[in-house]
PDB file of N, CA and C in Angstrom:
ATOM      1  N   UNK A   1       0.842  -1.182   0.000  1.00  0.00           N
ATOM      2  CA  UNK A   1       0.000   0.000   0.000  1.00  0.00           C
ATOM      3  C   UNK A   1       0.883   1.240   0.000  1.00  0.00           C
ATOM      4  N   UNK A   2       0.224   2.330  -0.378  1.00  0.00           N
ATOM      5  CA  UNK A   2       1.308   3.527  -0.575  1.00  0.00           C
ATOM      6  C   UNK A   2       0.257   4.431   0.055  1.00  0.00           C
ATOM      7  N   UNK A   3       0.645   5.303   0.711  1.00  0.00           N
ATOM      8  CA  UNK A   3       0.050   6.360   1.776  1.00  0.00           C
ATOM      9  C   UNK A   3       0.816   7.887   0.993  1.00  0.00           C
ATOM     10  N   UNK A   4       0.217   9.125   0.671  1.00  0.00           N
ATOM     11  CA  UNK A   4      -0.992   8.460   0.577  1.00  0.00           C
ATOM     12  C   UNK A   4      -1.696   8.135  -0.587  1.00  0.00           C
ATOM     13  N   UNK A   5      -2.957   7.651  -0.731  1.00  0.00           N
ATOM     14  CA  UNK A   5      -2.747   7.136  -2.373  1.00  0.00           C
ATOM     15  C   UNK A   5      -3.156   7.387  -3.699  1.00  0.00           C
ATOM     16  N   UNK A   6      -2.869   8.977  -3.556  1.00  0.00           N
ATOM     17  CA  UNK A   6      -2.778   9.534  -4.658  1.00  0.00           C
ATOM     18  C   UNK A   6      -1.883  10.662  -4.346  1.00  0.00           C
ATOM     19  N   UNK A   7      -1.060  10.972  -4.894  1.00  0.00           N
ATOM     20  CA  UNK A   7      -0.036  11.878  -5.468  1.00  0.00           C
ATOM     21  C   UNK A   7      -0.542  13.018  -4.667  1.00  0.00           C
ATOM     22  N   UNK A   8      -0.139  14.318  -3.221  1.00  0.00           N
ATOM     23  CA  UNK A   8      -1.042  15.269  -3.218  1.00  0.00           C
ATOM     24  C   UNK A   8      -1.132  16.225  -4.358  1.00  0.00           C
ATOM     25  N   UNK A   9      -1.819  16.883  -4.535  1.00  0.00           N
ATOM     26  CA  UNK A   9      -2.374  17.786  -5.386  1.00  0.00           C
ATOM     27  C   UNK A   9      -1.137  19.302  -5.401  1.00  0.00           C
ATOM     28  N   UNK A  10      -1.141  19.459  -4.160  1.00  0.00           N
ATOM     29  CA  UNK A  10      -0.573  20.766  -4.195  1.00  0.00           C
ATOM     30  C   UNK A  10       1.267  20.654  -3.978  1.00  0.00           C
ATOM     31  N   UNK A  11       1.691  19.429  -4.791  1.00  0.00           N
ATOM     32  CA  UNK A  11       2.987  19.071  -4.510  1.00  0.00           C
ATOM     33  C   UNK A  11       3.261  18.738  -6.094  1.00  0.00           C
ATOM     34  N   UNK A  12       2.448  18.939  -6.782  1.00  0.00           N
ATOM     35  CA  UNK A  12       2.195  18.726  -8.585  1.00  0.00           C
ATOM     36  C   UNK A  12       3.690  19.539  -9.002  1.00  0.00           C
ATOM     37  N   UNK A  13       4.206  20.706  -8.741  1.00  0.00           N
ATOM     38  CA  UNK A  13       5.606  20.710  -8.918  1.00  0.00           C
ATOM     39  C   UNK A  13       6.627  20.183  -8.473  1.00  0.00           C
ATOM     40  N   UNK A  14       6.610  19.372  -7.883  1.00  0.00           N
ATOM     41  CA  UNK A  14       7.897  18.478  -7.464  1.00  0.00           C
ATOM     42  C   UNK A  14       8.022  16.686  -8.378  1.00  0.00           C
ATOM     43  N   UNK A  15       7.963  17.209  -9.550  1.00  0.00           N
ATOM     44  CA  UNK A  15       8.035  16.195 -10.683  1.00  0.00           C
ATOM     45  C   UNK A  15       9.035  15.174 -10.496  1.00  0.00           C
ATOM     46  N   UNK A  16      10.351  15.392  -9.975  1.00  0.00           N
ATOM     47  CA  UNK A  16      11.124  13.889  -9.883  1.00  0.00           C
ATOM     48  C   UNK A  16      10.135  12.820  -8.636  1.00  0.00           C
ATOM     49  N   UNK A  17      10.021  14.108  -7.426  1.00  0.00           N
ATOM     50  CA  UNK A  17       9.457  13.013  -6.643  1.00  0.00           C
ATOM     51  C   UNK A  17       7.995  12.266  -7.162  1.00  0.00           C
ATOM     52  N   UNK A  18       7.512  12.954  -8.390  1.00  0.00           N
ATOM     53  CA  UNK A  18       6.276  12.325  -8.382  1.00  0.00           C
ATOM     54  C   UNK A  18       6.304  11.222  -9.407  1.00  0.00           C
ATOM     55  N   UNK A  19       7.681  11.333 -10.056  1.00  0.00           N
ATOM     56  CA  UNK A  19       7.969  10.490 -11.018  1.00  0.00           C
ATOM     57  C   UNK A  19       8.269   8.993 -10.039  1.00  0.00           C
ATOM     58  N   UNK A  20       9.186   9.007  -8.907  1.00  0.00           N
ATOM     59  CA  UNK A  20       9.898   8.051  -8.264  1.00  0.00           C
ATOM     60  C   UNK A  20       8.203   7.579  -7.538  1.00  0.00           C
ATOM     61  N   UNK A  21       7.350   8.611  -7.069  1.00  0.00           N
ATOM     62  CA  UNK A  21       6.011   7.802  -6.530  1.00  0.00           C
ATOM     63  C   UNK A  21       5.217   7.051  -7.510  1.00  0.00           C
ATOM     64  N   UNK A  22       5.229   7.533  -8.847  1.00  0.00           N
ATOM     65  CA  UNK A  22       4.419   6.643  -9.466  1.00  0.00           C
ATOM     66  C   UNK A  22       4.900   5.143  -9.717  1.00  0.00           C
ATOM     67  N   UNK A  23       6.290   5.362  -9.905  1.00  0.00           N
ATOM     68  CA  UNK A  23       7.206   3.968 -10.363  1.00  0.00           C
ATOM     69  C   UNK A  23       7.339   2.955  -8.636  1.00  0.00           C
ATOM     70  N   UNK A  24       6.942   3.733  -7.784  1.00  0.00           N
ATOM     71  CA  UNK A  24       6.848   2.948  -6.632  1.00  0.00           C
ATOM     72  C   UNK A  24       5.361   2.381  -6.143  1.00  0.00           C
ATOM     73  N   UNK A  25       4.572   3.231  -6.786  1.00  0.00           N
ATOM     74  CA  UNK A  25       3.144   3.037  -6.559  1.00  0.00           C
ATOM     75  C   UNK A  25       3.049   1.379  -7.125  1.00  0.00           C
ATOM     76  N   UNK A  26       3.784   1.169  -8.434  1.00  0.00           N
ATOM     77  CA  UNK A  26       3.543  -0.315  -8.827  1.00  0.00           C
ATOM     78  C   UNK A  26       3.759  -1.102  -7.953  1.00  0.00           C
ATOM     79  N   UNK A  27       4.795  -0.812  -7.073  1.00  0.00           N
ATOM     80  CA  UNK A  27       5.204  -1.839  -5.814  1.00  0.00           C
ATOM     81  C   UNK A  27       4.753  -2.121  -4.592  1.00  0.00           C
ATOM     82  N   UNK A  28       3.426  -1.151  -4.392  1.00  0.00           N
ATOM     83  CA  UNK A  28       2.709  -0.823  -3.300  1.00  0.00           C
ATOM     84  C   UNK A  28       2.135  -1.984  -2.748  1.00  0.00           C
ATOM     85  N   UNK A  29       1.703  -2.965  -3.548  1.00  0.00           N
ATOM     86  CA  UNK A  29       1.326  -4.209  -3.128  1.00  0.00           C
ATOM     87  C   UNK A  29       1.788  -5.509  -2.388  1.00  0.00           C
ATOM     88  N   UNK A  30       3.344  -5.143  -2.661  1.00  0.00           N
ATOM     89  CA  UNK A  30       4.352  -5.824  -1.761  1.00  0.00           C
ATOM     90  C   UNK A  30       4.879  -5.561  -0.369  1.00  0.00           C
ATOM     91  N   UNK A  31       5.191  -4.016  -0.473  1.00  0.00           N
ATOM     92  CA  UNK A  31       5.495  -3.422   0.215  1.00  0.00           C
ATOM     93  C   UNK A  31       4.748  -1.934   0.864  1.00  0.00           C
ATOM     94  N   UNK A  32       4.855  -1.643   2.087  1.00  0.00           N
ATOM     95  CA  UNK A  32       4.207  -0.501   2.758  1.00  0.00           C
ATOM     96  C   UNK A  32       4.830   0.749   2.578  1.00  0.00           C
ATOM     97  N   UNK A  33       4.307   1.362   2.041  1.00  0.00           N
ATOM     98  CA  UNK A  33       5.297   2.969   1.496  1.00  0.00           C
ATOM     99  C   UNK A  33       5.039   4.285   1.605  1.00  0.00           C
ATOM    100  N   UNK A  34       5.457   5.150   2.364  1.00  0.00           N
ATOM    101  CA  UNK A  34       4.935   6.126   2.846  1.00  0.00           C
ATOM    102  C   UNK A  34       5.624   7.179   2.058  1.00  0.00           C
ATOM    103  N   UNK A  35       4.986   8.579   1.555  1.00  0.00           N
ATOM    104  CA  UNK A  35       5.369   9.657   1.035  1.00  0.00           C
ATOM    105  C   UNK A  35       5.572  10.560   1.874  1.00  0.00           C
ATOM    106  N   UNK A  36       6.295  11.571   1.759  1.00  0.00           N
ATOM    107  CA  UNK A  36       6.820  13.138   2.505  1.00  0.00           C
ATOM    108  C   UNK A  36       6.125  12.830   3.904  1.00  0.00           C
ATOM    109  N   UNK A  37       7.397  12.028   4.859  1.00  0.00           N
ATOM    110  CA  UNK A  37       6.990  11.921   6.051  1.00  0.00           C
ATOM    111  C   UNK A  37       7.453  13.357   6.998  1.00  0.00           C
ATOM    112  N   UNK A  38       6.887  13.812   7.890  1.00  0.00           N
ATOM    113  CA  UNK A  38       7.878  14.717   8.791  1.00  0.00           C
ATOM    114  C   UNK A  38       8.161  14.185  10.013  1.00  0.00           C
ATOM    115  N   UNK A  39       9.160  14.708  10.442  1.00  0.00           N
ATOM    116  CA  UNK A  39       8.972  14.654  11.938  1.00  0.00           C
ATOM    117  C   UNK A  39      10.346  15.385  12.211  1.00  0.00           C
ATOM    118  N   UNK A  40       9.402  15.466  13.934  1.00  0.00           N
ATOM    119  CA  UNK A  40       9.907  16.702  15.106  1.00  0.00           C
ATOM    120  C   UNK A  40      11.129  16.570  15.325  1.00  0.00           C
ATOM    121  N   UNK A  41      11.939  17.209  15.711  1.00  0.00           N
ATOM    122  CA  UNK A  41      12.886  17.229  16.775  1.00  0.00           C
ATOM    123  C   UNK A  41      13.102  17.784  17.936  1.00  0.00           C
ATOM    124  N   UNK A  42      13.155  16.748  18.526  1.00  0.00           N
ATOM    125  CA  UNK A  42      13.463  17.568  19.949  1.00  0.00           C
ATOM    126  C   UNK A  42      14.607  17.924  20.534  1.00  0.00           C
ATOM    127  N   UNK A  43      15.576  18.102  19.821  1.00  0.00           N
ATOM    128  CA  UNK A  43      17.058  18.332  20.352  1.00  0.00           C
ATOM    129  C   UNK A  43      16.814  19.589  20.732  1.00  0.00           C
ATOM    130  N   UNK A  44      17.721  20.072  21.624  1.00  0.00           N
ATOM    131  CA  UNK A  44      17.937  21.304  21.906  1.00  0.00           C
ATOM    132  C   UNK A  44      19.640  21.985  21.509  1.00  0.00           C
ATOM    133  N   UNK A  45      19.927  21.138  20.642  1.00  0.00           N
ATOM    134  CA  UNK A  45      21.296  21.527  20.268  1.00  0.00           C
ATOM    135  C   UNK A  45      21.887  22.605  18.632  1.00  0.00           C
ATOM    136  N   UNK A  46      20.499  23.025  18.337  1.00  0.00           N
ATOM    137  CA  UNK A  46      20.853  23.902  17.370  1.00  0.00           C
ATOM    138  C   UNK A  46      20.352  23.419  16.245  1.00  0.00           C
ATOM    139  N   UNK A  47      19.916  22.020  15.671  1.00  0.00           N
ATOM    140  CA  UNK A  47      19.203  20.953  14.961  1.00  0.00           C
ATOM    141  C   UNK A  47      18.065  21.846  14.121  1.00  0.00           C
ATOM    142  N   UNK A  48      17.578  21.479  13.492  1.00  0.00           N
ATOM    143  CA  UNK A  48      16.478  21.840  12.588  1.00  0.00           C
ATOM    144  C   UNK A  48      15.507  20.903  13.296  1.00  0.00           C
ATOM    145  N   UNK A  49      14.169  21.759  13.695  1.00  0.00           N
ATOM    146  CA  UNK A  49      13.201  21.461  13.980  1.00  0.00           C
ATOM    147  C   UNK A  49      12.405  20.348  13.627  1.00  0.00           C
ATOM    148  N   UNK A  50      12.400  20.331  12.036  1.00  0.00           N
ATOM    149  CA  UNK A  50      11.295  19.796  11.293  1.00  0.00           C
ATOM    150  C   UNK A  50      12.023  18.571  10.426  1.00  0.00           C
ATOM    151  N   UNK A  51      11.926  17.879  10.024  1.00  0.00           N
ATOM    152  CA  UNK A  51      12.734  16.922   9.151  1.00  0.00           C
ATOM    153  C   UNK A  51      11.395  16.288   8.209  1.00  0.00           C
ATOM    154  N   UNK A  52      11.873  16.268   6.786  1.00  0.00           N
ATOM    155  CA  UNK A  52      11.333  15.255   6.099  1.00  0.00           C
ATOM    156  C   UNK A  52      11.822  14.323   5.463  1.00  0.00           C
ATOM    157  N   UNK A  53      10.807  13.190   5.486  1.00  0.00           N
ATOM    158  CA  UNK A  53      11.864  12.040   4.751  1.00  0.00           C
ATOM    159  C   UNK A  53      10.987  11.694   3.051  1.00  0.00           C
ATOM    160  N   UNK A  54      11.558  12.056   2.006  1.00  0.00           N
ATOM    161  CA  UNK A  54      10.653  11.875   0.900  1.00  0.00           C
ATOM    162  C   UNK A  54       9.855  10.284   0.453  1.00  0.00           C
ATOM    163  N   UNK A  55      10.683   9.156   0.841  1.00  0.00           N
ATOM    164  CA  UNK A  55       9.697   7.849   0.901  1.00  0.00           C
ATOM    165  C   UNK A  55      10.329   6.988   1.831  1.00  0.00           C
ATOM    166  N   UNK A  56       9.620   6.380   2.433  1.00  0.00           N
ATOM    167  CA  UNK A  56       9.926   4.854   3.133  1.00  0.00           C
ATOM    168  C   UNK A  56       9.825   3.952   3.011  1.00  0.00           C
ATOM    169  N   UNK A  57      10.293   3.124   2.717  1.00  0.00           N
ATOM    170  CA  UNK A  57      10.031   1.630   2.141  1.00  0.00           C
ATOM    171  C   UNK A  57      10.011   0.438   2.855  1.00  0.00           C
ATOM    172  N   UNK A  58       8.649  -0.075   3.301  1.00  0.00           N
ATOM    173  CA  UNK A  58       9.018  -1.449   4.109  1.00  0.00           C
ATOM    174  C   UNK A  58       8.217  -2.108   3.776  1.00  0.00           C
ATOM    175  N   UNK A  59       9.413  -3.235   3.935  1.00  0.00           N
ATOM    176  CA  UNK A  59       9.005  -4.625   3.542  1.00  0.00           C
ATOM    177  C   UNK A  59       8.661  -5.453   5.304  1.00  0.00           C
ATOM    178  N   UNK A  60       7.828  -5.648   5.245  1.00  0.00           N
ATOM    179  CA  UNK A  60       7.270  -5.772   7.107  1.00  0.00           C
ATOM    180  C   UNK A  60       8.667  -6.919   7.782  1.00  0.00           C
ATOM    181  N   UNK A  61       8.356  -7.908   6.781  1.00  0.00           N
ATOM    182  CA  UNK A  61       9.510  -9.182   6.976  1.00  0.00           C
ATOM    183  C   UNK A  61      11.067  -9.417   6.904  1.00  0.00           C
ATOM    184  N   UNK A  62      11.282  -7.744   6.231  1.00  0.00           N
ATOM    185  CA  UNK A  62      12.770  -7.765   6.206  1.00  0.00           C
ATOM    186  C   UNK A  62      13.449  -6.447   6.393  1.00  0.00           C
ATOM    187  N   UNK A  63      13.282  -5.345   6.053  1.00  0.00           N
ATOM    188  CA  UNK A  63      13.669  -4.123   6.291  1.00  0.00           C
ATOM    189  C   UNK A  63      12.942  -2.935   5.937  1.00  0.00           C
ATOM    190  N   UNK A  64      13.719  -2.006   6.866  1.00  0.00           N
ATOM    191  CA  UNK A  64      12.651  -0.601   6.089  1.00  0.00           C
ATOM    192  C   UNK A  64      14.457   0.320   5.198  1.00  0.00           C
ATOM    193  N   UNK A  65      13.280   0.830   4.227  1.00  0.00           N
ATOM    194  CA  UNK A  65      14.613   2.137   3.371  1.00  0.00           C
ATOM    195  C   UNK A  65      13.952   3.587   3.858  1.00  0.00           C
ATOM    196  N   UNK A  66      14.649   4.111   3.423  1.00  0.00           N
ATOM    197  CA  UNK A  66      14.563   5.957   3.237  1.00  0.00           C
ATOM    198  C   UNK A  66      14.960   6.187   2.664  1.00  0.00           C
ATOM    199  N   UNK A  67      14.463   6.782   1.422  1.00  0.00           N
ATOM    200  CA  UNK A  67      15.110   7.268   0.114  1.00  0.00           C
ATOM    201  C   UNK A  67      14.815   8.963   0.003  1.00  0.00           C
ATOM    202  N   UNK A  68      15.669   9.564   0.093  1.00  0.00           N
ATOM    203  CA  UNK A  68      15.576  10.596  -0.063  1.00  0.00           C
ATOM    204  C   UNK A  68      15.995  11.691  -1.741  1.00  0.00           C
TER     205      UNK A  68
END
């Protein structure tokens, strides 16, 4: 499954990534795949707040990727 599962709308200019989601969308059935994840940070050491990761790739039974 690919999350989420359609392409968002208002991300229509970011053409490589939507190129790499469609060619991953075929694979969605194998594997669990998440698009433009964020997350927090809580460091207090000068760090960037916000982080995104452009896809994740897991396979439940063997590993997860991050492809950025």
């Amino acid at each position: 499954m690919i999350y989420p599962n359609n392409f968002p709308l208002n991300r229509e200019d970011f053409k490589p990534e939507k190129t790499v989601y469609d060619l991953l969308k075929r694979l969605s059935d194998k594997y669990d795949i998440f698009y433009s994840k964020k997350f927090i940070s809580n460091s207090s050491t000068g760090e960037r707040p916000e982080y995104e990761i452009d896809f994740i790739i897991i396979d439940p039974k063997k590993a997860m990727l991050c492809l950025e």
